[in-house]
PDB file of N, CA and C in Angstrom:
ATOM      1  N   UNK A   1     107.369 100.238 119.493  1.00  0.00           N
ATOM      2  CA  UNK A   1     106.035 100.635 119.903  1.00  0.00           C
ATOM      3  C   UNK A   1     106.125 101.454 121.181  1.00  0.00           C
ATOM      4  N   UNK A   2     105.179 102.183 121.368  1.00  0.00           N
ATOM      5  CA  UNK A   2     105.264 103.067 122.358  1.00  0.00           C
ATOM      6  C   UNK A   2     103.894 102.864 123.257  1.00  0.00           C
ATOM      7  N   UNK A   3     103.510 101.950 124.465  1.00  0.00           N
ATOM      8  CA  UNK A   3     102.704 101.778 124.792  1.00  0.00           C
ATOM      9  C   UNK A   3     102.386 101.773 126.414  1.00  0.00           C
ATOM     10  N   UNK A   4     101.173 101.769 126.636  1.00  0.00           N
ATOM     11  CA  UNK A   4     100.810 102.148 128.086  1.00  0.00           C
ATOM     12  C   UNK A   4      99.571 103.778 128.464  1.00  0.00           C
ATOM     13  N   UNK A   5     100.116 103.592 129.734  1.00  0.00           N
ATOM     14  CA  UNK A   5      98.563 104.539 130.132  1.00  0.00           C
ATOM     15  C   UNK A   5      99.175 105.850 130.634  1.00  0.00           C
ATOM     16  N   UNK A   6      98.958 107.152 130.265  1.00  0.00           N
ATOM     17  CA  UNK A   6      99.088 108.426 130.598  1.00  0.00           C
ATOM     18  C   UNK A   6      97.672 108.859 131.784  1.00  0.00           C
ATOM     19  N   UNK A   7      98.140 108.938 132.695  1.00  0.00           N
ATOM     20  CA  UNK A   7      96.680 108.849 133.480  1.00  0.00           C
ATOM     21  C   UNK A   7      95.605 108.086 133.171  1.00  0.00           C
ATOM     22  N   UNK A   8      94.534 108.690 132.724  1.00  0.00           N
ATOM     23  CA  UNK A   8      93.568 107.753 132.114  1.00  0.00           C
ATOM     24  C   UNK A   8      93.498 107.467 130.641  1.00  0.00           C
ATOM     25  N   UNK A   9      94.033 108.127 130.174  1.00  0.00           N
ATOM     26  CA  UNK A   9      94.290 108.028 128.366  1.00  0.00           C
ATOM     27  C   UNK A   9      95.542 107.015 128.006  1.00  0.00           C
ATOM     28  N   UNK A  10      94.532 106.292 127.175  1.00  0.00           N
ATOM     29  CA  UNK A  10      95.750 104.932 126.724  1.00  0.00           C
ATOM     30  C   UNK A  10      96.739 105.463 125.944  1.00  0.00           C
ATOM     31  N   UNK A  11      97.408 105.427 125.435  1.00  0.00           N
ATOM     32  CA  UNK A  11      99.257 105.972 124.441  1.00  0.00           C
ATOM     33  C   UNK A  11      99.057 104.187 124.007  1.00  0.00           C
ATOM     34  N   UNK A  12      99.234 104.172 122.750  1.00  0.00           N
ATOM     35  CA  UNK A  12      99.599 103.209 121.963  1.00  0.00           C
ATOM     36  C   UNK A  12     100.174 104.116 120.237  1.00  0.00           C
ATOM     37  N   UNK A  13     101.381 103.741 119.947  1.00  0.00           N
ATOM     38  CA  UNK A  13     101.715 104.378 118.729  1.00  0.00           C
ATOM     39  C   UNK A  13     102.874 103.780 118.100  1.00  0.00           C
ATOM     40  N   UNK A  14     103.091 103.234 117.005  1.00  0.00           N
ATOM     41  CA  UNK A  14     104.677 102.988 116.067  1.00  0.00           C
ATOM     42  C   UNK A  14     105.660 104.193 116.181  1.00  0.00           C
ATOM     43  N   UNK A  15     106.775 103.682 116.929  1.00  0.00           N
ATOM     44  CA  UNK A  15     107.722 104.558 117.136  1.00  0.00           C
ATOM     45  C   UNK A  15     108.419 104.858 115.245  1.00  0.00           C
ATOM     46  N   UNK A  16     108.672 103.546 115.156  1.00  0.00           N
ATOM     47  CA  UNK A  16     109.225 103.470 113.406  1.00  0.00           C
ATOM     48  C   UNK A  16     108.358 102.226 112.607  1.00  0.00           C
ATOM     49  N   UNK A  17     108.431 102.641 111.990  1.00  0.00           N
ATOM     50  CA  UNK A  17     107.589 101.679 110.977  1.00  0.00           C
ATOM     51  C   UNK A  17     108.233 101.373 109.313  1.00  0.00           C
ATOM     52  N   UNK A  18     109.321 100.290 109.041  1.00  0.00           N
ATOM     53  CA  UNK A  18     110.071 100.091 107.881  1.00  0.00           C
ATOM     54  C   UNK A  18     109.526  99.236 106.998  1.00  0.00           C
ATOM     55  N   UNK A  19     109.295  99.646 105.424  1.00  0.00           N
ATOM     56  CA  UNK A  19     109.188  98.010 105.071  1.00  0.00           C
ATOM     57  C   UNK A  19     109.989  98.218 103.873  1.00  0.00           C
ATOM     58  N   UNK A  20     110.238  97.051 103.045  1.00  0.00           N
ATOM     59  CA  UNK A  20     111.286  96.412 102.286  1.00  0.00           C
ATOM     60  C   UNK A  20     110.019  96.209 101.287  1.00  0.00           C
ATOM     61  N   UNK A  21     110.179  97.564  99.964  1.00  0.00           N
ATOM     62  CA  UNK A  21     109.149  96.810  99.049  1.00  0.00           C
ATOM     63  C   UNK A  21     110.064  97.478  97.642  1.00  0.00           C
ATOM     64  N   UNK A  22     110.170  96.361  96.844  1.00  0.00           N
ATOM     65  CA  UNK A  22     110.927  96.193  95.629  1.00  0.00           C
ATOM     66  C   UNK A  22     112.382  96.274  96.113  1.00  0.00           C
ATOM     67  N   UNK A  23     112.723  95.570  96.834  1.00  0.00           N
ATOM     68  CA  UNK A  23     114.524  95.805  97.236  1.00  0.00           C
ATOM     69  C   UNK A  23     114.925  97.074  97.761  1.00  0.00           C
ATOM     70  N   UNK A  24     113.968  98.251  98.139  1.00  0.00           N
ATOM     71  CA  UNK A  24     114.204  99.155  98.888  1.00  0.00           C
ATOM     72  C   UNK A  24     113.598  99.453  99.957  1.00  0.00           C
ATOM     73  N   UNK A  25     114.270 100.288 101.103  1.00  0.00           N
ATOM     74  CA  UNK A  25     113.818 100.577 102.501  1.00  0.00           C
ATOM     75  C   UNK A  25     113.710 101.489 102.627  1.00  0.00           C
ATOM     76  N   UNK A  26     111.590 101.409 102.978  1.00  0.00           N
ATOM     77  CA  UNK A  26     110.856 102.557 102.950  1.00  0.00           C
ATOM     78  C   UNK A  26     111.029 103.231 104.086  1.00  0.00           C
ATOM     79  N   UNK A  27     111.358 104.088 104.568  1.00  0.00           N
ATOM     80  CA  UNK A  27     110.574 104.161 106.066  1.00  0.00           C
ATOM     81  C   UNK A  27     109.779 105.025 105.802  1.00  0.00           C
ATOM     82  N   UNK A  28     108.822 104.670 106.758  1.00  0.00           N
ATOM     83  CA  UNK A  28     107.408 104.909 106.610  1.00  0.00           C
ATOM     84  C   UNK A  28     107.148 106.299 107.764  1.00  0.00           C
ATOM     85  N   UNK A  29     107.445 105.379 109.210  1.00  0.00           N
ATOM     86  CA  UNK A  29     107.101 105.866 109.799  1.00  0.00           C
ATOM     87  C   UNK A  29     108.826 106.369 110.980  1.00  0.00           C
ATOM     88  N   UNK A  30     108.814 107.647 111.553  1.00  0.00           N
ATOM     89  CA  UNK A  30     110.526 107.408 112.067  1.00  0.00           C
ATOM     90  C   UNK A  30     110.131 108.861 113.027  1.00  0.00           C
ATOM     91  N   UNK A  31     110.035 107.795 113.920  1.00  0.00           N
ATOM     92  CA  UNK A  31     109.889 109.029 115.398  1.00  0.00           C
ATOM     93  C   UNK A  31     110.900 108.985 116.211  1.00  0.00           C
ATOM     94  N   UNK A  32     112.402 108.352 115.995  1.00  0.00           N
ATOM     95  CA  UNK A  32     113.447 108.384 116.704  1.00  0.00           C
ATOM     96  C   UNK A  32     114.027 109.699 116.806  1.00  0.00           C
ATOM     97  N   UNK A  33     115.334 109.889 117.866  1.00  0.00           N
ATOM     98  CA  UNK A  33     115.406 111.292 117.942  1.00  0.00           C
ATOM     99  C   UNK A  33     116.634 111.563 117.003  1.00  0.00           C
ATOM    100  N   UNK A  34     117.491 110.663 116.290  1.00  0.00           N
ATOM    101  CA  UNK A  34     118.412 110.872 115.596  1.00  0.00           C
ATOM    102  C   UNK A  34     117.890 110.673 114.103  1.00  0.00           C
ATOM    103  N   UNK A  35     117.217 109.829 113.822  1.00  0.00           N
ATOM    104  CA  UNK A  35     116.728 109.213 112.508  1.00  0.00           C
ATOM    105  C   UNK A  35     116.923 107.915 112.534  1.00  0.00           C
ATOM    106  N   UNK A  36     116.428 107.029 112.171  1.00  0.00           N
ATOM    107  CA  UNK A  36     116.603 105.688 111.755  1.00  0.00           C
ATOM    108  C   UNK A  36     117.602 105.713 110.251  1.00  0.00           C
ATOM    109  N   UNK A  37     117.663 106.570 109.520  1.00  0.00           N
ATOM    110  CA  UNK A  37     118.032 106.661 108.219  1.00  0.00           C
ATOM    111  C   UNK A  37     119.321 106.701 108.295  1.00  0.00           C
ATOM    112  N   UNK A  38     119.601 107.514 109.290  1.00  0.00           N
ATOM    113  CA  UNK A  38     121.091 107.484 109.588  1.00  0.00           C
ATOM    114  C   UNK A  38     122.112 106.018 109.984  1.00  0.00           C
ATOM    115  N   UNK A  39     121.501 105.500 110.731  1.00  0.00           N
ATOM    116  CA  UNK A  39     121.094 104.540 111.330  1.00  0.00           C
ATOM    117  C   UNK A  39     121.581 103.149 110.348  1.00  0.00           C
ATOM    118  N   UNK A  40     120.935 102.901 109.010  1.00  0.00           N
ATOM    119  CA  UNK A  40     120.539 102.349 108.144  1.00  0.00           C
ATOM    120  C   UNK A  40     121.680 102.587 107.232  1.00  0.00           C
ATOM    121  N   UNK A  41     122.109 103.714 107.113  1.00  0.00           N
ATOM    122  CA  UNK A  41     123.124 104.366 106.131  1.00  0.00           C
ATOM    123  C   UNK A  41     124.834 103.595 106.977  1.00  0.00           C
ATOM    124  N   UNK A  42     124.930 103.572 108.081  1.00  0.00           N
ATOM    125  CA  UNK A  42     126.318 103.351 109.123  1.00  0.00           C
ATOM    126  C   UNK A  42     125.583 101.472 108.953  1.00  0.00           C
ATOM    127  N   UNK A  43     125.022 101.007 108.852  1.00  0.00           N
ATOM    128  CA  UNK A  43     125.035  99.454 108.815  1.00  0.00           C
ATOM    129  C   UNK A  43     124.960  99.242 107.233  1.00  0.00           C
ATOM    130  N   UNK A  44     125.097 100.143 105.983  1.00  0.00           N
ATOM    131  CA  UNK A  44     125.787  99.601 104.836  1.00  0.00           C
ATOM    132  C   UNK A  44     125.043 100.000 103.788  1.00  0.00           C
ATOM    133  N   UNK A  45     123.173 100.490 104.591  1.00  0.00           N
ATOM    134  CA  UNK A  45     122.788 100.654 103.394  1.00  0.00           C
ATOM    135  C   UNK A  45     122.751 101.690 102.512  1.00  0.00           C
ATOM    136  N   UNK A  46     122.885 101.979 101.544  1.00  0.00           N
ATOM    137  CA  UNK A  46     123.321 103.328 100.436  1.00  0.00           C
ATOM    138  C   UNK A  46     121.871 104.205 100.344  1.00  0.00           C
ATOM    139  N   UNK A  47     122.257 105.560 100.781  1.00  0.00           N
ATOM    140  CA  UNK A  47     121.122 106.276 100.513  1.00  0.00           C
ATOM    141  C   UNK A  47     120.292 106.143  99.172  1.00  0.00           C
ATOM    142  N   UNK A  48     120.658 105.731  97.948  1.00  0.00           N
ATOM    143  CA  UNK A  48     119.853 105.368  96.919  1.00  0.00           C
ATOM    144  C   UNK A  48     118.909 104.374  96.995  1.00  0.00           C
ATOM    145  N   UNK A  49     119.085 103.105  98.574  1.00  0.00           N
ATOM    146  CA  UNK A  49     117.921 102.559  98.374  1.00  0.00           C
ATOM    147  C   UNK A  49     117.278 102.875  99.960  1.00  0.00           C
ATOM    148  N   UNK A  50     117.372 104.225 100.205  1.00  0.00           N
ATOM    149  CA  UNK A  50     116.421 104.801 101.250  1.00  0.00           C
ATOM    150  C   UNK A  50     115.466 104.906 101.319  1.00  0.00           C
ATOM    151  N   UNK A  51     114.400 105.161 101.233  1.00  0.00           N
ATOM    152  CA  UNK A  51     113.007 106.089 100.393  1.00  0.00           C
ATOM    153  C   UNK A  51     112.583 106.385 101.524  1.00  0.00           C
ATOM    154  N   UNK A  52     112.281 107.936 101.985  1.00  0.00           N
ATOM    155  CA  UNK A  52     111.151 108.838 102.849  1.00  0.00           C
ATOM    156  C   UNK A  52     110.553 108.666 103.156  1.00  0.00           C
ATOM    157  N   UNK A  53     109.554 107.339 103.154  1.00  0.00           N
ATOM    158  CA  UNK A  53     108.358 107.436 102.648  1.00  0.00           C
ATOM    159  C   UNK A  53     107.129 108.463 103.488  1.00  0.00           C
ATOM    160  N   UNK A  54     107.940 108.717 104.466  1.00  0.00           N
ATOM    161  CA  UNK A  54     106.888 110.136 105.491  1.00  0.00           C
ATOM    162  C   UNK A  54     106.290 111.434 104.373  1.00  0.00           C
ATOM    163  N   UNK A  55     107.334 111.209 103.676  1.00  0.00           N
ATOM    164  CA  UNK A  55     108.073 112.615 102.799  1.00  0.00           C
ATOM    165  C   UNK A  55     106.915 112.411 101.673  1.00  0.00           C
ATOM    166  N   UNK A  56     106.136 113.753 101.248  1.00  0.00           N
ATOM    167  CA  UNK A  56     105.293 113.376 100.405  1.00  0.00           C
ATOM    168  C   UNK A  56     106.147 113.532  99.032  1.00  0.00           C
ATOM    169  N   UNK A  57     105.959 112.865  98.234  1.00  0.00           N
ATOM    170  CA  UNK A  57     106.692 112.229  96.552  1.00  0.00           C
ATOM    171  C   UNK A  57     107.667 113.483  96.048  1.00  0.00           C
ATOM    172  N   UNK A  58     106.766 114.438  95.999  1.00  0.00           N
ATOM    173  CA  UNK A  58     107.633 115.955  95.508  1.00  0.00           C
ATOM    174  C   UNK A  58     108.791 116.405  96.416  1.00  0.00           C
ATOM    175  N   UNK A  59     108.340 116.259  97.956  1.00  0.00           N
ATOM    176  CA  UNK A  59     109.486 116.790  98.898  1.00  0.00           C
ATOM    177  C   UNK A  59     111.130 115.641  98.709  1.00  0.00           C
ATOM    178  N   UNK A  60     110.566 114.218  98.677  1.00  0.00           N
ATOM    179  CA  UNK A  60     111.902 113.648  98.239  1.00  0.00           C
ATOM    180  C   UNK A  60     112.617 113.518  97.574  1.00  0.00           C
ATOM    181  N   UNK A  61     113.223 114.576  96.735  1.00  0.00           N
ATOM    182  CA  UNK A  61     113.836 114.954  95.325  1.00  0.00           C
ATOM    183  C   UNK A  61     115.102 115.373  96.330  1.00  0.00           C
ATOM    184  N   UNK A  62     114.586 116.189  97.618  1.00  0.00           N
ATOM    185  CA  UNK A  62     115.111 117.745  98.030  1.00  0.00           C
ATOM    186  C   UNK A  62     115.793 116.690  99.542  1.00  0.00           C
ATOM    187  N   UNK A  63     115.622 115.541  99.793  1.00  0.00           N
ATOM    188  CA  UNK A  63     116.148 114.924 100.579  1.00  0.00           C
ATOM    189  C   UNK A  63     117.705 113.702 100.718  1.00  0.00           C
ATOM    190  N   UNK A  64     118.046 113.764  99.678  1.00  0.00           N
ATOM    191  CA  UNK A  64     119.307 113.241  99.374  1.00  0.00           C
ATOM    192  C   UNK A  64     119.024 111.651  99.269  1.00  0.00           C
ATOM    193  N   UNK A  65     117.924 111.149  99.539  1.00  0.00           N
ATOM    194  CA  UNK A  65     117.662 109.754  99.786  1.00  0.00           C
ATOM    195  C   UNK A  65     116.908 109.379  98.253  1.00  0.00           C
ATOM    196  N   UNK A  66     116.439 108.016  98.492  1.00  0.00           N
ATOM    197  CA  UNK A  66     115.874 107.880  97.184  1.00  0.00           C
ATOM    198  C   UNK A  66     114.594 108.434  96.522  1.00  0.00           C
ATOM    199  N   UNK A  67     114.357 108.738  95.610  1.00  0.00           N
ATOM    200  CA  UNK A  67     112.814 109.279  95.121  1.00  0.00           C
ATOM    201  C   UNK A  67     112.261 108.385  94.253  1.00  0.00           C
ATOM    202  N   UNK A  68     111.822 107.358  95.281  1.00  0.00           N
ATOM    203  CA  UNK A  68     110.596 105.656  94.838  1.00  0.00           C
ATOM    204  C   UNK A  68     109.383 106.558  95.028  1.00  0.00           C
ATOM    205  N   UNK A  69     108.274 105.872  93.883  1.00  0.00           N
ATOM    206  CA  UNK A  69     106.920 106.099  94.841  1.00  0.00           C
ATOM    207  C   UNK A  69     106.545 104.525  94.602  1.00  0.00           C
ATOM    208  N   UNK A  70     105.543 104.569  94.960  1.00  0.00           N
ATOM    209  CA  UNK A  70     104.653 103.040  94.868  1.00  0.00           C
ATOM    210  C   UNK A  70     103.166 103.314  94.760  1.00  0.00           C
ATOM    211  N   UNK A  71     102.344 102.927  94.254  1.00  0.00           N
ATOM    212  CA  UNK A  71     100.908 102.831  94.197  1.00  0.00           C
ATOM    213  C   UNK A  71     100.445 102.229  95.041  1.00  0.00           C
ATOM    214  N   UNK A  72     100.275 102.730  95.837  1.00  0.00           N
ATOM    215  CA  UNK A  72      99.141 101.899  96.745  1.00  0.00           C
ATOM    216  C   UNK A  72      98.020 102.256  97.007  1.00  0.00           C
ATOM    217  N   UNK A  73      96.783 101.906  96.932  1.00  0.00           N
ATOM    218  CA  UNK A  73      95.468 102.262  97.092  1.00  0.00           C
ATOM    219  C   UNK A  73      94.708 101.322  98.112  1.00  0.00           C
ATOM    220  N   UNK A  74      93.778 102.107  98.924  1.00  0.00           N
ATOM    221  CA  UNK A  74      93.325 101.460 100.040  1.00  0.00           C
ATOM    222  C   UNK A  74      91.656 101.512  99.582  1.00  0.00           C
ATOM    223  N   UNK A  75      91.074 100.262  99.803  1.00  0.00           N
ATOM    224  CA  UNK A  75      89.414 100.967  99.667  1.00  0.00           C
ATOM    225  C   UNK A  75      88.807 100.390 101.128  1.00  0.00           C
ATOM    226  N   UNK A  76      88.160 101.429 102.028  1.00  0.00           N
ATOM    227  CA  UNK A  76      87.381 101.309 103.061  1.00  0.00           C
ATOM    228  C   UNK A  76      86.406 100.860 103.039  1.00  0.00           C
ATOM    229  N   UNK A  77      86.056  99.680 103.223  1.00  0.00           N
ATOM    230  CA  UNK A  77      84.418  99.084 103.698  1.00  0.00           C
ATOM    231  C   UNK A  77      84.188  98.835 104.960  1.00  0.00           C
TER     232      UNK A  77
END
């Protein structure tokens, strides 16, 4: 997390954001300056169970990592 006060404007934000859904690791969110993926790949895990998930569905074909999607639907009330 990235948090605290810039003068008067608060900064609160997910530096990375991973989750583990169907036995693979999404990342979601990856604001590090090297990659987290890399990261992930040197502690064992195999780019086939990577997934982009920043990466919209079509662009991760073209990324060497895995090409999961998942359904997820949100409804706002």
């Amino acid at each position: 997390m990235s948090l605290g006060w810039e003068n008067v404007r608060r900064i609160h934000g997910c530096i990375v954001h991973i989750d583990i859904i169907d036995g693979m690791v999404w990342i979601q969110r990856n604001g590090t300056e090297d990659g987290i993926a890399i990261e992930l790949e040197q502690a064992g895990i195999p780019k086939k169970n990577i997934v982009l998930g920043f990466h919209e569905p079509d662009v991760r074909q073209h990324t060497g990592y895995a090409v999961a999607q998942i359904a997820v639907f949100f409804r706002w009330t």
